[in-house]
PDB file of N, CA and C in Angstrom:
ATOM      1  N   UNK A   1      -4.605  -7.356  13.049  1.00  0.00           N
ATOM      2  CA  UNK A   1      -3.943  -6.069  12.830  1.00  0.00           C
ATOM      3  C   UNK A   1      -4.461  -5.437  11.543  1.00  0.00           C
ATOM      4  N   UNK A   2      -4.698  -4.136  11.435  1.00  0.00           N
ATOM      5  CA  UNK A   2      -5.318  -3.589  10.374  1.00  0.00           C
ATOM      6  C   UNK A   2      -4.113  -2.620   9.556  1.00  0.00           C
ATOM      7  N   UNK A   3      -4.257  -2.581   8.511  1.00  0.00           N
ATOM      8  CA  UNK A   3      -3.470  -1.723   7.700  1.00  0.00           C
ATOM      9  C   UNK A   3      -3.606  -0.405   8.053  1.00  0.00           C
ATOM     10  N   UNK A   4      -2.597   0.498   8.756  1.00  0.00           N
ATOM     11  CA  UNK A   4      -2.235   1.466   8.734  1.00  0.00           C
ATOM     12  C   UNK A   4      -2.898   2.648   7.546  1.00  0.00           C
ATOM     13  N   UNK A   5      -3.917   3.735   8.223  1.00  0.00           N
ATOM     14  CA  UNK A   5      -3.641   4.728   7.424  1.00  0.00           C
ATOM     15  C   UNK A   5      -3.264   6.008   7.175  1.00  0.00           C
ATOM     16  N   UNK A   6      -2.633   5.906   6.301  1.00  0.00           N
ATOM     17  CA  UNK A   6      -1.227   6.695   6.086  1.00  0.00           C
ATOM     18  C   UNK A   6      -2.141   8.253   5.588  1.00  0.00           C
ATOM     19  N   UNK A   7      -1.125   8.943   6.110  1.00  0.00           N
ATOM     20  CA  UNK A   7      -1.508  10.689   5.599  1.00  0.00           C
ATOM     21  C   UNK A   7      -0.132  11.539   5.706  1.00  0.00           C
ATOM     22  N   UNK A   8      -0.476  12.872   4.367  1.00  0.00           N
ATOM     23  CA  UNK A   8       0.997  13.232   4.440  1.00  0.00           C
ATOM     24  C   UNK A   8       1.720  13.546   5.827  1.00  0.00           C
ATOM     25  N   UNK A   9       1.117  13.666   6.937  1.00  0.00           N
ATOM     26  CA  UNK A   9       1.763  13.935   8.431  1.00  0.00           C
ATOM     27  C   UNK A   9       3.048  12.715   9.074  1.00  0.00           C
ATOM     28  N   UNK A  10       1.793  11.195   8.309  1.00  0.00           N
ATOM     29  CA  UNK A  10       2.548  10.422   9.246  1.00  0.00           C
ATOM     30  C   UNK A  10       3.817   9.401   8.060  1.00  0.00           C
ATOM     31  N   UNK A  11       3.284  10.027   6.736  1.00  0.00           N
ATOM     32  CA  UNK A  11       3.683   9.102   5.842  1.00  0.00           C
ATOM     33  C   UNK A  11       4.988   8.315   5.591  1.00  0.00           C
ATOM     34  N   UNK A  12       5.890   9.518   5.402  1.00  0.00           N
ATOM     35  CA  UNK A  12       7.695   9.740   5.318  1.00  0.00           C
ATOM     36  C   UNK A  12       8.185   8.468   6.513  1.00  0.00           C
ATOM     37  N   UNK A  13       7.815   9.103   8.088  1.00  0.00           N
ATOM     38  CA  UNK A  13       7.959   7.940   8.896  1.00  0.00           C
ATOM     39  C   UNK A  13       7.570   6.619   9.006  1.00  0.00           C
ATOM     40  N   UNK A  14       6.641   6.557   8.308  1.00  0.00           N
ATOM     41  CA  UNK A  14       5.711   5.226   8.510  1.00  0.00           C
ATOM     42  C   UNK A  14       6.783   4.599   7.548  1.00  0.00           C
ATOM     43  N   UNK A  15       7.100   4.882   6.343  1.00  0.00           N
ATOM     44  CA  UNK A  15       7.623   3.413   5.150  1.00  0.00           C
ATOM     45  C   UNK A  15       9.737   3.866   5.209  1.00  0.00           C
ATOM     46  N   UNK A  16       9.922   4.635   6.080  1.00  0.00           N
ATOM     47  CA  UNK A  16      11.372   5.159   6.064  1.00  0.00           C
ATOM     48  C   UNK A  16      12.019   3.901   6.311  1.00  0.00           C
ATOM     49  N   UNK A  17      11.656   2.844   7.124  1.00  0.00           N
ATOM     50  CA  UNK A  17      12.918   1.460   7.099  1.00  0.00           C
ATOM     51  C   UNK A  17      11.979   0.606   7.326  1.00  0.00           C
ATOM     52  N   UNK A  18      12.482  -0.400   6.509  1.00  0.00           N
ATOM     53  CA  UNK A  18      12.057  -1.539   6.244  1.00  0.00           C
ATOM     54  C   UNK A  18      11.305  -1.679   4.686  1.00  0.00           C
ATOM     55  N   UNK A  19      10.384  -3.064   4.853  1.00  0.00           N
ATOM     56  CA  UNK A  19       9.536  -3.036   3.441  1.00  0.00           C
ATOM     57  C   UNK A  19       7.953  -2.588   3.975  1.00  0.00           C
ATOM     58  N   UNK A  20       7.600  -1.800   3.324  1.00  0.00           N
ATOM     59  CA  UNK A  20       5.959  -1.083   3.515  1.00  0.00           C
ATOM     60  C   UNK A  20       5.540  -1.458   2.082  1.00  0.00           C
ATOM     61  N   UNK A  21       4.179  -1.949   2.012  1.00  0.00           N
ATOM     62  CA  UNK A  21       3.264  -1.831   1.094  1.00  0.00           C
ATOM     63  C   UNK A  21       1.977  -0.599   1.177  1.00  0.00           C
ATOM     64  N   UNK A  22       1.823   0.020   0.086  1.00  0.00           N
ATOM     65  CA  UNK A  22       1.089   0.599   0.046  1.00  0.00           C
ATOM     66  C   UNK A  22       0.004   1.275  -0.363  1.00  0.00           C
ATOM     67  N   UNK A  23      -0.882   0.951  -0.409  1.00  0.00           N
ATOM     68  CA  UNK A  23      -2.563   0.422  -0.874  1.00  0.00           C
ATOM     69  C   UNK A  23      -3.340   2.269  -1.422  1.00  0.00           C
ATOM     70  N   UNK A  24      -3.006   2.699  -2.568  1.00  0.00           N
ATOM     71  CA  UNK A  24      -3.882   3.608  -2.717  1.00  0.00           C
ATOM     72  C   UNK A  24      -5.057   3.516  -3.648  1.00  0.00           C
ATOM     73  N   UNK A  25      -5.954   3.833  -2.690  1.00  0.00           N
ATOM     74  CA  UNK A  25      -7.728   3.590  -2.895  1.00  0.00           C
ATOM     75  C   UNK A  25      -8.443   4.869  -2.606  1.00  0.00           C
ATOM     76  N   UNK A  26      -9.753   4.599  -2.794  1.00  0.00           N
ATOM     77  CA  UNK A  26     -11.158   5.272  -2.589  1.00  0.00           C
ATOM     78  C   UNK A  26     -11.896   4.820  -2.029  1.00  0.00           C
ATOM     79  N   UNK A  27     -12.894   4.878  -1.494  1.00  0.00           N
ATOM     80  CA  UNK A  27     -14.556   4.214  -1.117  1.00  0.00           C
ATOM     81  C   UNK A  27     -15.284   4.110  -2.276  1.00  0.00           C
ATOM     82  N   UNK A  28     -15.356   5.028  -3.127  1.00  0.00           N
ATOM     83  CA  UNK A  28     -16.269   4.750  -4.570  1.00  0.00           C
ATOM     84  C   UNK A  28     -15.615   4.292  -5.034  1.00  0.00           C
ATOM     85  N   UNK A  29     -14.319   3.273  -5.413  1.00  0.00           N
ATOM     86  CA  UNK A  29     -13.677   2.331  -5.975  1.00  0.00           C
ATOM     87  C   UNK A  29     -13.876   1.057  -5.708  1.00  0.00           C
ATOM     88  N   UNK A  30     -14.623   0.340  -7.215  1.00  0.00           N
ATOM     89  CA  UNK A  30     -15.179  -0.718  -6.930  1.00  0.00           C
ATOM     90  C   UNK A  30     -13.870  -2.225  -6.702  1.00  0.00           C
ATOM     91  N   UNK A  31     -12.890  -2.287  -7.598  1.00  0.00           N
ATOM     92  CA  UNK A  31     -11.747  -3.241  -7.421  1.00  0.00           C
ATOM     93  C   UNK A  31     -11.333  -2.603  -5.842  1.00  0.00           C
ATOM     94  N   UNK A  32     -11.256  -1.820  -5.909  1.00  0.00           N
ATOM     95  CA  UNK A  32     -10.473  -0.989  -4.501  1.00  0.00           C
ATOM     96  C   UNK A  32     -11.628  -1.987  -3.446  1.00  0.00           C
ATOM     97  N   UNK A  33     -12.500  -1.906  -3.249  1.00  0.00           N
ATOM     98  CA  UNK A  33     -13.248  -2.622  -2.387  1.00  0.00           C
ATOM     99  C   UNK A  33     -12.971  -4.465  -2.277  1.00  0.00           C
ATOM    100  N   UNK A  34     -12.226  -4.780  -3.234  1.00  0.00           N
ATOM    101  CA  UNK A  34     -11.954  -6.344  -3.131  1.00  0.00           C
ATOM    102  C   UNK A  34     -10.844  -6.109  -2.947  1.00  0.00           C
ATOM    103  N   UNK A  35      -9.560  -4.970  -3.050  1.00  0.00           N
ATOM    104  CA  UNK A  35      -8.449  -5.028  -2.771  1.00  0.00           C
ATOM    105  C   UNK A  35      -8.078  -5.176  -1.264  1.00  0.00           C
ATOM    106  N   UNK A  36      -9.126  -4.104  -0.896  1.00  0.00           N
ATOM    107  CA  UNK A  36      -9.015  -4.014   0.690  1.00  0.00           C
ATOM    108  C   UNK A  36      -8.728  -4.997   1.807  1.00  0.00           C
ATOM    109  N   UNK A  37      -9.553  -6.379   1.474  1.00  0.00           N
ATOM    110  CA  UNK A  37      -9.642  -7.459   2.753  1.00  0.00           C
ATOM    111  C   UNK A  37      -8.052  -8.200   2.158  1.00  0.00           C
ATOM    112  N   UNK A  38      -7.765  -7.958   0.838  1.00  0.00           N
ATOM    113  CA  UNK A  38      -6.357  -8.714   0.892  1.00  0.00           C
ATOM    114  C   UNK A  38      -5.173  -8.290   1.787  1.00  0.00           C
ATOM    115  N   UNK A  39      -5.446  -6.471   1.496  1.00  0.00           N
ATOM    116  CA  UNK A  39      -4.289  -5.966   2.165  1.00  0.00           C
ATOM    117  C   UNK A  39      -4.573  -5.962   3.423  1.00  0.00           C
ATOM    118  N   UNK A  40      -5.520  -6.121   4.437  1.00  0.00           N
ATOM    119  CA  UNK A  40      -5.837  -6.289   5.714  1.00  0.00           C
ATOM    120  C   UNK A  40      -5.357  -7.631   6.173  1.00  0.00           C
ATOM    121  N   UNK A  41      -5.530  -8.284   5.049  1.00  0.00           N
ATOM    122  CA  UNK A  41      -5.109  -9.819   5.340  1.00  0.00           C
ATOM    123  C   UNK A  41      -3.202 -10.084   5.654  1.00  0.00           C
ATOM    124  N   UNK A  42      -2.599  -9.633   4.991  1.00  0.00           N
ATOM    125  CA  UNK A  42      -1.466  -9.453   4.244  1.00  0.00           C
ATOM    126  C   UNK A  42      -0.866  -8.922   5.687  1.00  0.00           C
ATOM    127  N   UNK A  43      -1.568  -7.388   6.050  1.00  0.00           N
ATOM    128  CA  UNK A  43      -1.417  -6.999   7.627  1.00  0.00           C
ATOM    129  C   UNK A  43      -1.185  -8.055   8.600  1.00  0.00           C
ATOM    130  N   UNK A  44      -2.011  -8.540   8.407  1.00  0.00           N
ATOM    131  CA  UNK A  44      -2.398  -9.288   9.998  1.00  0.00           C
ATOM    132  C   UNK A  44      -0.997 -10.893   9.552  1.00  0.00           C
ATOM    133  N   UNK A  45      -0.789 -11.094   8.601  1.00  0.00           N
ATOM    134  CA  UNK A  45       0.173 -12.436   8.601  1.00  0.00           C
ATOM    135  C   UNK A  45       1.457 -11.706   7.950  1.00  0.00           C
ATOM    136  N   UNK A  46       1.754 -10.452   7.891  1.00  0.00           N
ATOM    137  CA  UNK A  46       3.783 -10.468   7.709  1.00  0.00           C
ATOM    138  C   UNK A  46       3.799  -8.898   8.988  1.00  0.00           C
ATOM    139  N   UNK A  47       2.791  -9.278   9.976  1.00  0.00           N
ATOM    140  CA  UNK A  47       2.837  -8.348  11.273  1.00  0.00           C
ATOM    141  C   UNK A  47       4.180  -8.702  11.618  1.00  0.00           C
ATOM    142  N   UNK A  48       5.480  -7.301  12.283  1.00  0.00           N
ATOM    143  CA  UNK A  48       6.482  -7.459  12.092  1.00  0.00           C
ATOM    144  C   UNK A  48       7.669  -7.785  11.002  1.00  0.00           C
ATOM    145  N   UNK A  49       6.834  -7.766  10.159  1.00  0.00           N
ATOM    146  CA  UNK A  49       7.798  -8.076   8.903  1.00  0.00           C
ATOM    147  C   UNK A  49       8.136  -7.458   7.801  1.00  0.00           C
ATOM    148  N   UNK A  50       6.210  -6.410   7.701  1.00  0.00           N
ATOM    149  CA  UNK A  50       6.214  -5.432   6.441  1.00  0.00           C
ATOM    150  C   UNK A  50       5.461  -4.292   6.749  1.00  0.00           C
ATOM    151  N   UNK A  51       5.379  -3.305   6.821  1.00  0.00           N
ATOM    152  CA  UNK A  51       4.518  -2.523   6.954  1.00  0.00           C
ATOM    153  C   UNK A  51       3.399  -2.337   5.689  1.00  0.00           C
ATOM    154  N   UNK A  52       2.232  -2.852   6.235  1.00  0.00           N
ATOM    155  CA  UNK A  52       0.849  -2.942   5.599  1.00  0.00           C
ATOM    156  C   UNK A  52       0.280  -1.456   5.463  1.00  0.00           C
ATOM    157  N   UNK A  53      -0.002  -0.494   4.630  1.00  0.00           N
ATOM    158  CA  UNK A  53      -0.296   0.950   4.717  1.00  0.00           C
ATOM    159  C   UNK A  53      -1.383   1.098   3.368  1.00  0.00           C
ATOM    160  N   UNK A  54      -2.742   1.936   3.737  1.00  0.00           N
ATOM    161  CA  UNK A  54      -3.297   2.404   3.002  1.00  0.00           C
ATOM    162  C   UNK A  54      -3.239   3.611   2.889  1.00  0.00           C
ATOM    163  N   UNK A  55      -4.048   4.303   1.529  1.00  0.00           N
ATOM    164  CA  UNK A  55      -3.962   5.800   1.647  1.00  0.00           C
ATOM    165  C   UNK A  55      -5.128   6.155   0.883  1.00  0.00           C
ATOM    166  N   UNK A  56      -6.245   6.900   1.406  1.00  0.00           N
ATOM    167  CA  UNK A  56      -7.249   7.211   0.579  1.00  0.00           C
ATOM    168  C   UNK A  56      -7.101   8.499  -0.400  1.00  0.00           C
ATOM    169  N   UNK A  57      -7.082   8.090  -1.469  1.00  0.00           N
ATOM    170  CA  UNK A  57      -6.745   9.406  -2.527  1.00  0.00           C
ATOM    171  C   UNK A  57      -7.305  10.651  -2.270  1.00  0.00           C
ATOM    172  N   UNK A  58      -8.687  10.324  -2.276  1.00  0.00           N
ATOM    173  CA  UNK A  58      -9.915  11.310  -2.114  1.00  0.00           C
ATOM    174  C   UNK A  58      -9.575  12.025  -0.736  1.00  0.00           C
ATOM    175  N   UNK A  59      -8.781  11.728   0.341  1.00  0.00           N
ATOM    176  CA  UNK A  59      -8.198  12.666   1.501  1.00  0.00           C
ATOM    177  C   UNK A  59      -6.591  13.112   1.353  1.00  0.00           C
ATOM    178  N   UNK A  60      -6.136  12.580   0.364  1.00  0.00           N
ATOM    179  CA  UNK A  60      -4.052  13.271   0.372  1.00  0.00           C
ATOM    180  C   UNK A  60      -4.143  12.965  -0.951  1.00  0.00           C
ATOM    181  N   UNK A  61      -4.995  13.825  -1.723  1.00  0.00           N
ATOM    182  CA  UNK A  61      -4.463  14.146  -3.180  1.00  0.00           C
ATOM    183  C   UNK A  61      -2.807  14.078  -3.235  1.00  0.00           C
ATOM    184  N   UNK A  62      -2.091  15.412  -2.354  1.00  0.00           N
ATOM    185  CA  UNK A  62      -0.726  15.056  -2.749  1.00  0.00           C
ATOM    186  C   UNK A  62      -0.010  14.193  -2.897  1.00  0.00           C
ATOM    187  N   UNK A  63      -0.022  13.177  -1.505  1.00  0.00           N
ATOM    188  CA  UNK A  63       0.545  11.697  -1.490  1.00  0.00           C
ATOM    189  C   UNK A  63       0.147  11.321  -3.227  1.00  0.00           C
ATOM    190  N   UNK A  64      -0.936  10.827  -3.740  1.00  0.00           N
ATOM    191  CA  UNK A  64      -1.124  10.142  -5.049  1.00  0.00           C
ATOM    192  C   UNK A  64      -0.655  11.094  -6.003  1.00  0.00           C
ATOM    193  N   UNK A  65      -0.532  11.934  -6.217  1.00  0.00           N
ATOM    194  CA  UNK A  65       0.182  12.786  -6.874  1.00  0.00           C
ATOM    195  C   UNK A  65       1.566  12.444  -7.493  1.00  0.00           C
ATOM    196  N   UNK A  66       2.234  12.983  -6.029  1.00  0.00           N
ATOM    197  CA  UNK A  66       3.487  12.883  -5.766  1.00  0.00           C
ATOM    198  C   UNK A  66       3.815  11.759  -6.023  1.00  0.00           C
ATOM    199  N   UNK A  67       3.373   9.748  -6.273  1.00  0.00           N
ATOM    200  CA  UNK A  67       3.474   8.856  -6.683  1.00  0.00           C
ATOM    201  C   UNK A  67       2.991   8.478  -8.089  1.00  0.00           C
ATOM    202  N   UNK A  68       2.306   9.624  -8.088  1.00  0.00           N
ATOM    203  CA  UNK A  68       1.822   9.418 -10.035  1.00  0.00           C
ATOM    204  C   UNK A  68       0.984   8.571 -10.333  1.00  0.00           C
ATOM    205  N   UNK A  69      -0.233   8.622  -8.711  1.00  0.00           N
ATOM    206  CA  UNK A  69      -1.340   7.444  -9.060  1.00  0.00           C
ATOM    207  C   UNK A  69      -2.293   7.995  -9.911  1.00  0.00           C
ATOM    208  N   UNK A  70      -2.594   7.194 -10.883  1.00  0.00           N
ATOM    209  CA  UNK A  70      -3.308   8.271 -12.473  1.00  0.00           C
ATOM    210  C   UNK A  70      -4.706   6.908 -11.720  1.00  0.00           C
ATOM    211  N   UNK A  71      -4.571   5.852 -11.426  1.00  0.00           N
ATOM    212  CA  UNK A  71      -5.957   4.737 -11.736  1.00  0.00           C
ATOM    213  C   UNK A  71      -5.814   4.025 -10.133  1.00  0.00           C
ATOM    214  N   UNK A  72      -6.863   3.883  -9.249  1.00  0.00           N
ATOM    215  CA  UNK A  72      -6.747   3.165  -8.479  1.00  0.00           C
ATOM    216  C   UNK A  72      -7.527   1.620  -8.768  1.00  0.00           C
ATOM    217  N   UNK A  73      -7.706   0.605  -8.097  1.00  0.00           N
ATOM    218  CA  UNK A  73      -5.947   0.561  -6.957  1.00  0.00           C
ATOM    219  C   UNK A  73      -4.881   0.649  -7.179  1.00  0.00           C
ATOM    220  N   UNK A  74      -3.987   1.518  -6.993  1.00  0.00           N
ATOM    221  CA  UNK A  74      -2.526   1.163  -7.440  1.00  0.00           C
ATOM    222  C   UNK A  74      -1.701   0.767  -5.929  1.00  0.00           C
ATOM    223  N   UNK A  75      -0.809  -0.222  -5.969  1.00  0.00           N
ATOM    224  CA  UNK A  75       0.033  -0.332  -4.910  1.00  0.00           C
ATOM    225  C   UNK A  75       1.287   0.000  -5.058  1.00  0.00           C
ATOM    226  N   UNK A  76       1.967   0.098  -4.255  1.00  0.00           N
ATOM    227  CA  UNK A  76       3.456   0.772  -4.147  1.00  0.00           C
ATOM    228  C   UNK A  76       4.294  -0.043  -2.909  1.00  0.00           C
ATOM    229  N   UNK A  77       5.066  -0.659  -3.462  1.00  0.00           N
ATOM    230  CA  UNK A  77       6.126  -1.404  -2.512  1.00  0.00           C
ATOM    231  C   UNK A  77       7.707  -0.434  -2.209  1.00  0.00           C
ATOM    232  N   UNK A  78       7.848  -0.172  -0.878  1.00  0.00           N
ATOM    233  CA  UNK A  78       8.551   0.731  -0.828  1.00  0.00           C
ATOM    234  C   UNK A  78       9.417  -0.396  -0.308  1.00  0.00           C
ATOM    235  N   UNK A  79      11.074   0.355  -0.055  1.00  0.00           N
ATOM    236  CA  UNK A  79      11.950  -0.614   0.704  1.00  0.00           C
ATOM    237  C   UNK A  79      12.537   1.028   1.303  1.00  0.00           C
ATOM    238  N   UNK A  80      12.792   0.901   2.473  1.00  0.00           N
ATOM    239  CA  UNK A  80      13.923   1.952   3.071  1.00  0.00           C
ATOM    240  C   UNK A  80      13.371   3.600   2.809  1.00  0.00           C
ATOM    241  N   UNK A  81      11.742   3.319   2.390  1.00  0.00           N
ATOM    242  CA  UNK A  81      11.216   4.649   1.747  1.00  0.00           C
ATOM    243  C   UNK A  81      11.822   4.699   0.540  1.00  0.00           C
ATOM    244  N   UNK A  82      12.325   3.788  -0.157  1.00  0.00           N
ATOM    245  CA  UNK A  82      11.884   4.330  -1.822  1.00  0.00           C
ATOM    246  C   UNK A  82      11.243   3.347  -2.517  1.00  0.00           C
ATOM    247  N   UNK A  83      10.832   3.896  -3.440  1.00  0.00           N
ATOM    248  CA  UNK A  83       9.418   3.168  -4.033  1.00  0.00           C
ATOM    249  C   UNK A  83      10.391   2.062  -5.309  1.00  0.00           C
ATOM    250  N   UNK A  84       9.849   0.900  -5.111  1.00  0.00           N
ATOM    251  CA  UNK A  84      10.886  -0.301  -5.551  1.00  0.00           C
ATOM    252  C   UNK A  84       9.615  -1.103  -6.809  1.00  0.00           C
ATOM    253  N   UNK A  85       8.337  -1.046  -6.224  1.00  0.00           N
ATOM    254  CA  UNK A  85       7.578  -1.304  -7.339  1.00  0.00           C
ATOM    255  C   UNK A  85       6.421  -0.879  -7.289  1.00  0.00           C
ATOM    256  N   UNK A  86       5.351  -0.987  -8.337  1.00  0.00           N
ATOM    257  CA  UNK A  86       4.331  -0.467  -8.362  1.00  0.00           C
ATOM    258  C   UNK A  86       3.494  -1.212  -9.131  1.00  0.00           C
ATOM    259  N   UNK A  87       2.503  -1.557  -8.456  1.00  0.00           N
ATOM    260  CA  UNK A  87       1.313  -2.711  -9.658  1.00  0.00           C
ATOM    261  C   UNK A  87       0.085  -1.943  -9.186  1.00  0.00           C
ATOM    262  N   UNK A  88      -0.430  -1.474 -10.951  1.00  0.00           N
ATOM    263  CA  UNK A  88      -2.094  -0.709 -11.005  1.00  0.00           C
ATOM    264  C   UNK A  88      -3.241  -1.998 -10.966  1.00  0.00           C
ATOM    265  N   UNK A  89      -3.926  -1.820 -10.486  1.00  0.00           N
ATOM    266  CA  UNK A  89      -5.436  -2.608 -10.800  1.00  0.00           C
ATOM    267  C   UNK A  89      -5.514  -3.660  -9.478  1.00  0.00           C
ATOM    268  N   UNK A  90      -6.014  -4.833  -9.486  1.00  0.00           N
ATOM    269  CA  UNK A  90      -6.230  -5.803  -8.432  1.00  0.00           C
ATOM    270  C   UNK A  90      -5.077  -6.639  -8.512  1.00  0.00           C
ATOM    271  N   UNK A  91      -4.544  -6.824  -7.089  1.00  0.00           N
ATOM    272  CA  UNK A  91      -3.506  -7.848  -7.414  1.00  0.00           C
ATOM    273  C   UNK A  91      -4.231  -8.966  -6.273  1.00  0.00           C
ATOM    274  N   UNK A  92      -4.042  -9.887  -6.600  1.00  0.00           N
ATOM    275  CA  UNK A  92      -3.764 -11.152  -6.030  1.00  0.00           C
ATOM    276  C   UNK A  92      -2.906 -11.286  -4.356  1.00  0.00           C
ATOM    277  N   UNK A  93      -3.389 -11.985  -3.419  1.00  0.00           N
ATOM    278  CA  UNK A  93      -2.436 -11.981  -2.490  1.00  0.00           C
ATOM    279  C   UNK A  93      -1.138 -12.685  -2.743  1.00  0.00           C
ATOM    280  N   UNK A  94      -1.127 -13.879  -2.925  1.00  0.00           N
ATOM    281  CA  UNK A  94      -0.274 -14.437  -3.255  1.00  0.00           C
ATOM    282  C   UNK A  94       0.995 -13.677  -4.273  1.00  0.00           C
ATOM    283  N   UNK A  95       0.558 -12.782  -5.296  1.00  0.00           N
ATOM    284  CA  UNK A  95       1.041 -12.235  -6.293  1.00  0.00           C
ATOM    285  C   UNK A  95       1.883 -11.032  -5.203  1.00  0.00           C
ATOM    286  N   UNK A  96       1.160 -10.377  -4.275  1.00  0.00           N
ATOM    287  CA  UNK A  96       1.420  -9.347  -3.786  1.00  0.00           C
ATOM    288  C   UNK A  96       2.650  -9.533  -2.487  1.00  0.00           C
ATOM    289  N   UNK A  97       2.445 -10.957  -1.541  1.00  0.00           N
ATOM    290  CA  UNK A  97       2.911 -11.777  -0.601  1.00  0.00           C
ATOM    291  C   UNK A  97       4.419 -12.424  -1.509  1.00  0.00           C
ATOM    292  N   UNK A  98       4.747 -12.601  -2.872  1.00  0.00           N
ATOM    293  CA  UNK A  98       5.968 -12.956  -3.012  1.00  0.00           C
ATOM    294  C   UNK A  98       6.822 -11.632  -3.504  1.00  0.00           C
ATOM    295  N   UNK A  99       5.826 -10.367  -3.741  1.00  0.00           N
ATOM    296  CA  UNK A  99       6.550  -9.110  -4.201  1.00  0.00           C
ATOM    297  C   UNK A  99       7.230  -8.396  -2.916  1.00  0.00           C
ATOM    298  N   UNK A 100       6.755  -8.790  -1.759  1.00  0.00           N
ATOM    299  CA  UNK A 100       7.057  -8.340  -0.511  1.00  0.00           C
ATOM    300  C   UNK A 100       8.080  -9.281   0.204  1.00  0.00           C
ATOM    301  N   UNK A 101       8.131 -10.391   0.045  1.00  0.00           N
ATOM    302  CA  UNK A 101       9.068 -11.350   0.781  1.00  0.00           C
ATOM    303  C   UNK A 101      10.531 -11.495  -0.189  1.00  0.00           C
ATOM    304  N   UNK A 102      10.254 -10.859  -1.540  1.00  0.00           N
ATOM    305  CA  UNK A 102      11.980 -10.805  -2.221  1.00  0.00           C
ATOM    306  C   UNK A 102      12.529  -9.630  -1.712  1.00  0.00           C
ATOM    307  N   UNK A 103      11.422  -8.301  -1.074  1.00  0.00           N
ATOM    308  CA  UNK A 103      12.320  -7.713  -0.360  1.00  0.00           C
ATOM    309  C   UNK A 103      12.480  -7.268   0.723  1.00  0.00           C
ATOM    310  N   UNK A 104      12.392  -8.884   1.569  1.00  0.00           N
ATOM    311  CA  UNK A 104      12.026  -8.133   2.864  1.00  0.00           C
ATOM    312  C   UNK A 104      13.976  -8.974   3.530  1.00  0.00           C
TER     313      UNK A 104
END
């Protein structure tokens, strides 16, 4: 299963219930390129459990905006659609896999 990508059309619905993670990146982002296979990974093993979501900056300026992404990667752990945490730079799966299971 691949991580969802998110745009302002589908966004609101996509993370409205439950726990969504959410991966904002670039293609010319070099950490962003090692972030990627984690959060694909992350997808494919809490399938049914979390919603896995990317968002490319460089196509929904607003989305990163509107979240106040100043540096990618930044991620965003939503619960119920509101934004519950936020970690800038590379995270770790493991690091990212226990930030998602305290609130799932």
């Amino acid at each position: 299963m691949m991580a969802v990508a998110l745009t302002k059309e589908n966004f609101a619905q996509s993370i409205e219930n439950g726990v969504s993670l959410v991966d904002f990146w670039a293609p010319w982002c070099g950490p962003c390129k090692m972030q990627l296979p984690i959060v694909e990974e992350l997808s494919t093993e809490l399938a049914g459990q979390a919603t896995i979501a990317k968002i490319n900056v460089d196509e929904e300026p607003e989305l990163a905006s509107q979240f106040g992404v100043m540096s990618i990667p930044t991620l965003i752990l939503f619960k119920d659609g509101q934004p519950v945490d936020k970690m800038v730079g590379l995270q770790s799966k493991d690091a990212l896999k226990a930030k998602i299971s305290n609130q799932i």
